[in-house]
PDB file of N, CA and C in Angstrom:
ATOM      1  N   UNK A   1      -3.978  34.749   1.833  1.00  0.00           N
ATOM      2  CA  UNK A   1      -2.963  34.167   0.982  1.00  0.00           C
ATOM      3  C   UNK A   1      -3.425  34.280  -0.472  1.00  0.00           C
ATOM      4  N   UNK A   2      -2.761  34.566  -1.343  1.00  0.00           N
ATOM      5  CA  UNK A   2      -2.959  34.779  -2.931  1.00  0.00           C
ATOM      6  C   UNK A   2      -2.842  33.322  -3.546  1.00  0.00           C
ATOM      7  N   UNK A   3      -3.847  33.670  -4.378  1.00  0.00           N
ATOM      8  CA  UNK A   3      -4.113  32.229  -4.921  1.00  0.00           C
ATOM      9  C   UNK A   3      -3.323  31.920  -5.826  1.00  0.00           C
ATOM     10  N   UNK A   4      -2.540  32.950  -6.275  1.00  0.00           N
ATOM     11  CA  UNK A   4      -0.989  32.257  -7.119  1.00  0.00           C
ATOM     12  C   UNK A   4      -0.140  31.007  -6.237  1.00  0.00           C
ATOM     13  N   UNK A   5      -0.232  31.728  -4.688  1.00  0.00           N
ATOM     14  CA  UNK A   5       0.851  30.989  -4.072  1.00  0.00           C
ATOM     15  C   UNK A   5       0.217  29.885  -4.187  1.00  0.00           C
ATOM     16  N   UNK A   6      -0.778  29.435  -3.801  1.00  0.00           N
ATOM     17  CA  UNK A   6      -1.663  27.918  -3.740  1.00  0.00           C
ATOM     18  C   UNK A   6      -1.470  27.391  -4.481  1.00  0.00           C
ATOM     19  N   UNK A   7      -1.378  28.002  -5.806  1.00  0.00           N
ATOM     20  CA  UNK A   7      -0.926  26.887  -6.648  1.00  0.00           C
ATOM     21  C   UNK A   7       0.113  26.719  -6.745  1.00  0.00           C
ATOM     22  N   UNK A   8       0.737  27.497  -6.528  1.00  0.00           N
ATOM     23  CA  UNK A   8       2.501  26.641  -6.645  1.00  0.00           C
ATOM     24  C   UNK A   8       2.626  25.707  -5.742  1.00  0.00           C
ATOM     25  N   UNK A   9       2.444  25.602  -4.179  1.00  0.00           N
ATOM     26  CA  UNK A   9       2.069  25.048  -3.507  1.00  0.00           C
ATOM     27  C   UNK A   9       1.731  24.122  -3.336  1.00  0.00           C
ATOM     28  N   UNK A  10       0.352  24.188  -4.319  1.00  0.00           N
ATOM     29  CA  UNK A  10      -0.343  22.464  -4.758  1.00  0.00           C
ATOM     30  C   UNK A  10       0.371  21.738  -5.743  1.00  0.00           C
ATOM     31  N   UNK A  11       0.619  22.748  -6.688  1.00  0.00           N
ATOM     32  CA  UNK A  11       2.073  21.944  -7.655  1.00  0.00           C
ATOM     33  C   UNK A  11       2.853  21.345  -7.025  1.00  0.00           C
ATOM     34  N   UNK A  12       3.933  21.990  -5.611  1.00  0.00           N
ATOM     35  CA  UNK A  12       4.912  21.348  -5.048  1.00  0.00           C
ATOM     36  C   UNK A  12       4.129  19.864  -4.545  1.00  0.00           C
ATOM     37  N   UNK A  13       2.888  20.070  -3.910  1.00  0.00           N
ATOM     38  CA  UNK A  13       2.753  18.802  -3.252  1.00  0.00           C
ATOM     39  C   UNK A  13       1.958  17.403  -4.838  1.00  0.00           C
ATOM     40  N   UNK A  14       1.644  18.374  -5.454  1.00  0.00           N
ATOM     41  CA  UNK A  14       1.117  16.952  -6.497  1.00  0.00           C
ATOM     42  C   UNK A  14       2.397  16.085  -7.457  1.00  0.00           C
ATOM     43  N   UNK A  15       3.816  16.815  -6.950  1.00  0.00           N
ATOM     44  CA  UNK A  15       4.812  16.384  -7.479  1.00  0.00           C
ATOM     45  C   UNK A  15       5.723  15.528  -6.223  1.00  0.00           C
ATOM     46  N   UNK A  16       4.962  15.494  -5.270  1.00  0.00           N
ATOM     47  CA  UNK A  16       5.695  14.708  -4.055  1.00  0.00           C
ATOM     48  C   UNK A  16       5.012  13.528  -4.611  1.00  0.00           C
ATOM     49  N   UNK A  17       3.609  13.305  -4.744  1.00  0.00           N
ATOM     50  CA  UNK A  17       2.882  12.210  -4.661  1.00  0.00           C
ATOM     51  C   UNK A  17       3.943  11.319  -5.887  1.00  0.00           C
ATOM     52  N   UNK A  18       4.459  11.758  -6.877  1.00  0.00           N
ATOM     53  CA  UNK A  18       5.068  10.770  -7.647  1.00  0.00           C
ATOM     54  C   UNK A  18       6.380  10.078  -6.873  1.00  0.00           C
ATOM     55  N   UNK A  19       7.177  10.967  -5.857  1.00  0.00           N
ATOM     56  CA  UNK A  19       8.030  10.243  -5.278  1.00  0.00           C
ATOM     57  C   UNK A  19       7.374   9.100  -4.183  1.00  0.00           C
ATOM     58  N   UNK A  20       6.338   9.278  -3.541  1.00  0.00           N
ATOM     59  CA  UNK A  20       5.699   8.268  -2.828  1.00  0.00           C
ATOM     60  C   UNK A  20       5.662   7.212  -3.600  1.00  0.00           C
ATOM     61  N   UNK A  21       5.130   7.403  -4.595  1.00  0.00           N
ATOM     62  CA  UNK A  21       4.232   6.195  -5.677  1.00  0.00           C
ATOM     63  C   UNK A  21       5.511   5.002  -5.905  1.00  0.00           C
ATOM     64  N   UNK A  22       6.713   6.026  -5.948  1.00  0.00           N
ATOM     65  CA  UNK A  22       7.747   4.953  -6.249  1.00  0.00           C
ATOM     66  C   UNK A  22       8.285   4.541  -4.597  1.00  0.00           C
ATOM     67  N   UNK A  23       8.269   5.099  -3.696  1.00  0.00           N
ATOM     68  CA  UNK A  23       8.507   4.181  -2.807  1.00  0.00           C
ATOM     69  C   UNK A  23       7.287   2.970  -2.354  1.00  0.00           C
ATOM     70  N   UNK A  24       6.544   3.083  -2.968  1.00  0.00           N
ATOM     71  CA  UNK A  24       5.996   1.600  -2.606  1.00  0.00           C
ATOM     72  C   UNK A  24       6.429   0.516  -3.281  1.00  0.00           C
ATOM     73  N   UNK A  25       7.030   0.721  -4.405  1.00  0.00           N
ATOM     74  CA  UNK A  25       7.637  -0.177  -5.294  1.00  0.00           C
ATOM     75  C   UNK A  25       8.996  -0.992  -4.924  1.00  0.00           C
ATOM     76  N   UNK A  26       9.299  -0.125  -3.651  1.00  0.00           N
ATOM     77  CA  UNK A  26      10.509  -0.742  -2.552  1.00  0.00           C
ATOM     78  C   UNK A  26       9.878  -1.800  -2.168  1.00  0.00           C
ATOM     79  N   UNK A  27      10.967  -2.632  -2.441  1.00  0.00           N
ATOM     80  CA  UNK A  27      10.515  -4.554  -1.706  1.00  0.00           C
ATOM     81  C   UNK A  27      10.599  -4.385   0.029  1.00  0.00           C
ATOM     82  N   UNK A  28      11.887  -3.443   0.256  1.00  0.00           N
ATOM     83  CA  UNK A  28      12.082  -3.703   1.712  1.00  0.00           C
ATOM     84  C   UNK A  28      11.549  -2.079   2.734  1.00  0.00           C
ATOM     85  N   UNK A  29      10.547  -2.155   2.112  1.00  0.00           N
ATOM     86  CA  UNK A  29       9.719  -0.870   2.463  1.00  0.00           C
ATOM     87  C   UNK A  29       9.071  -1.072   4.612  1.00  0.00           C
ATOM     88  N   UNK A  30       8.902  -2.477   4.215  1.00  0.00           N
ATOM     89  CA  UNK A  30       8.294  -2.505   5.387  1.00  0.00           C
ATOM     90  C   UNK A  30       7.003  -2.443   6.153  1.00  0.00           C
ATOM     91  N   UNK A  31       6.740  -1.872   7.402  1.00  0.00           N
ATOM     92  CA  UNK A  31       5.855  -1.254   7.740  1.00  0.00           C
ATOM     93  C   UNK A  31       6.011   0.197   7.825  1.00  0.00           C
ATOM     94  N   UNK A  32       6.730   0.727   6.676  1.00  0.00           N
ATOM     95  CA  UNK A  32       6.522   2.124   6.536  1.00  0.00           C
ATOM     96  C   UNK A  32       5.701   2.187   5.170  1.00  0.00           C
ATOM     97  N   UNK A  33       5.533   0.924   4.474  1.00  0.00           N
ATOM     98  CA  UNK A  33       4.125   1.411   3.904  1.00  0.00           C
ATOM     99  C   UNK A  33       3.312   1.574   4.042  1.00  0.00           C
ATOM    100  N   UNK A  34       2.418   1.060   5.011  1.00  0.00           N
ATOM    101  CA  UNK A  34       1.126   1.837   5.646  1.00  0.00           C
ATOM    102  C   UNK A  34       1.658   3.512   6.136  1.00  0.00           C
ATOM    103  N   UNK A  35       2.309   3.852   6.054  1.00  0.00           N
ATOM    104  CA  UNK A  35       2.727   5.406   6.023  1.00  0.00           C
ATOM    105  C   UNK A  35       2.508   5.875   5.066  1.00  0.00           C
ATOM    106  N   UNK A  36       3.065   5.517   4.169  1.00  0.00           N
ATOM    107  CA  UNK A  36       3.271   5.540   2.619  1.00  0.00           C
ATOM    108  C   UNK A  36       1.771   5.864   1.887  1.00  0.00           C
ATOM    109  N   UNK A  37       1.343   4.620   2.371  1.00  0.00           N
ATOM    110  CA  UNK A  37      -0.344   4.809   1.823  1.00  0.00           C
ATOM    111  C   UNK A  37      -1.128   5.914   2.573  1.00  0.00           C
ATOM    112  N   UNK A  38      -0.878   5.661   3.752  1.00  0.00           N
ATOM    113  CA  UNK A  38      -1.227   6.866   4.145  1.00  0.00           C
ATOM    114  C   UNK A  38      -0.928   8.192   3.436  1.00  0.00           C
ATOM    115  N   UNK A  39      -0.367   8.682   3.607  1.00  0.00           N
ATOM    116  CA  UNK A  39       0.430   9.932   2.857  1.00  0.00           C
ATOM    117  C   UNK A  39      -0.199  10.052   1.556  1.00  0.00           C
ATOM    118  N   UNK A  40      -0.204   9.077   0.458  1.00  0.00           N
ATOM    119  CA  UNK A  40      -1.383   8.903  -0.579  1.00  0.00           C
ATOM    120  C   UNK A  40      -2.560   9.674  -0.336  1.00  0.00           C
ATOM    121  N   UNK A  41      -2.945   8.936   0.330  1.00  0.00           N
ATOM    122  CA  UNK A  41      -4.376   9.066   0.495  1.00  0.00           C
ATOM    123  C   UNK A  41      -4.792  10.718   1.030  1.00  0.00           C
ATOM    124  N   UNK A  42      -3.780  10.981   2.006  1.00  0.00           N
ATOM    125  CA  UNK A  42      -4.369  12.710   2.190  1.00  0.00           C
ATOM    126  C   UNK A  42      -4.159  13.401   1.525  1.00  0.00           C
ATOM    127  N   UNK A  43      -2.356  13.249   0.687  1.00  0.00           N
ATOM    128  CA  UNK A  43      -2.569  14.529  -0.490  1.00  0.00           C
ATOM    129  C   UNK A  43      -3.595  14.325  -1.900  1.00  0.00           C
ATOM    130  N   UNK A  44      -4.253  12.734  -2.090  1.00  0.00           N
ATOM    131  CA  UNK A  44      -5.369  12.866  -2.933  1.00  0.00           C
ATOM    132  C   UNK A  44      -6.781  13.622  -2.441  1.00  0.00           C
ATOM    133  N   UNK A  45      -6.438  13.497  -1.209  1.00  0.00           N
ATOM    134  CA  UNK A  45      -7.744  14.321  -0.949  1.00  0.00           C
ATOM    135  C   UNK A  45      -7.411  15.759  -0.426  1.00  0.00           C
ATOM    136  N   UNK A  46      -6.421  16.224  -0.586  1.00  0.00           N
ATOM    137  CA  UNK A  46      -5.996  17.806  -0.193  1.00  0.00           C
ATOM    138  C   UNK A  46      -5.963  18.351  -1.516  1.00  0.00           C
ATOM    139  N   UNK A  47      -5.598  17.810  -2.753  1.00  0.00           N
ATOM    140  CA  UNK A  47      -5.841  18.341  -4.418  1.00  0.00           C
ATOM    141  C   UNK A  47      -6.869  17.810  -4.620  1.00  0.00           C
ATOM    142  N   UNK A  48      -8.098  17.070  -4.436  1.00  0.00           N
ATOM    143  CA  UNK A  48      -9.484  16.572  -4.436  1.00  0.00           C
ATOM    144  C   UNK A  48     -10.277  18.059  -4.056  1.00  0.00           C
ATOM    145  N   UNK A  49      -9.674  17.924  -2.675  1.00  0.00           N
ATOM    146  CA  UNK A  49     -10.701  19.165  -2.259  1.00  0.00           C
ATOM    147  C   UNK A  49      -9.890  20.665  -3.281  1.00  0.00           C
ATOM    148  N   UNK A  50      -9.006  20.466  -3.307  1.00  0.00           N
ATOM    149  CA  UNK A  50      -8.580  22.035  -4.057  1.00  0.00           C
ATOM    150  C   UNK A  50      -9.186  22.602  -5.143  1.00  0.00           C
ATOM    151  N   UNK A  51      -9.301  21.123  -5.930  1.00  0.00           N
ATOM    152  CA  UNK A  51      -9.816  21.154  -6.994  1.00  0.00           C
ATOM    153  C   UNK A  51     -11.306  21.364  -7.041  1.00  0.00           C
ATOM    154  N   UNK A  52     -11.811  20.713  -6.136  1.00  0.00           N
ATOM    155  CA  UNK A  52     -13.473  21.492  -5.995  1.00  0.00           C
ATOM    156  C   UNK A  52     -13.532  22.879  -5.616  1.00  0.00           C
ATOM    157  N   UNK A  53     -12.614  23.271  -4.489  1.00  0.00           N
ATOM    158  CA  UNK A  53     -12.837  24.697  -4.257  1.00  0.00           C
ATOM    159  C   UNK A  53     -13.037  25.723  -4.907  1.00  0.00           C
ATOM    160  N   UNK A  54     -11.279  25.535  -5.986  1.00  0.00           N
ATOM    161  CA  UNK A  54     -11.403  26.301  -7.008  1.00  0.00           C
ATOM    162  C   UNK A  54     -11.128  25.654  -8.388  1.00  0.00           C
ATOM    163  N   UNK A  55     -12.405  26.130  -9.043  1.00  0.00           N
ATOM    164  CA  UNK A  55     -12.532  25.358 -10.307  1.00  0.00           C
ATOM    165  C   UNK A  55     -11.775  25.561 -11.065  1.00  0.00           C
ATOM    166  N   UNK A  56     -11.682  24.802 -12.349  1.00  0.00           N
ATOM    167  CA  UNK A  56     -10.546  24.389 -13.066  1.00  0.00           C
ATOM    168  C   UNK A  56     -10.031  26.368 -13.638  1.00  0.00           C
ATOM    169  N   UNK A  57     -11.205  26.660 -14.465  1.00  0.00           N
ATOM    170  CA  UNK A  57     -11.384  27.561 -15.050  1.00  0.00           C
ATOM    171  C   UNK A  57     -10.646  28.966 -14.174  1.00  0.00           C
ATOM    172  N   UNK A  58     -10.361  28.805 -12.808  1.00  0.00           N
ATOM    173  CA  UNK A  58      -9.919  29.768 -12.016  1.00  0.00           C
ATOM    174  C   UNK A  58      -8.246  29.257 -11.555  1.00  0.00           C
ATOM    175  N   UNK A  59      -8.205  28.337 -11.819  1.00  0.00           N
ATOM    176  CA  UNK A  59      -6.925  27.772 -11.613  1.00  0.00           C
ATOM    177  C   UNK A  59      -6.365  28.481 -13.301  1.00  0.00           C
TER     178      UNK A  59
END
């Protein structure tokens, strides 16, 4: 896979994380926020690790 696509890719998903962020801000969210947080938490660590893989300078 070409590392152009990855980043668009990682773009698409580091622009989901802002729609999450606002559904926790839902009062009647539920127990679909522990989903929610969930979901957080792996795409910080799926652009965590991206970002170590390939360094800034290659991005």
């Amino acid at each position: 896979m070409d590392l152009q696509i990855i980043r668009e890719r990682i773009a698409v998903v580091e622009s989901k994380r802002d729609y999450l962020l606002s559904l926790l801000e839902q009062p009647n969210l539920g127990t679909l926020r522990i989903d929610v947080n969930q979901a957080l938490e792996e795409l910080d660590e799926l652009i965590d690790e991206f970002r170590r893989i390939v360094p800034k300078k290659e991005i």
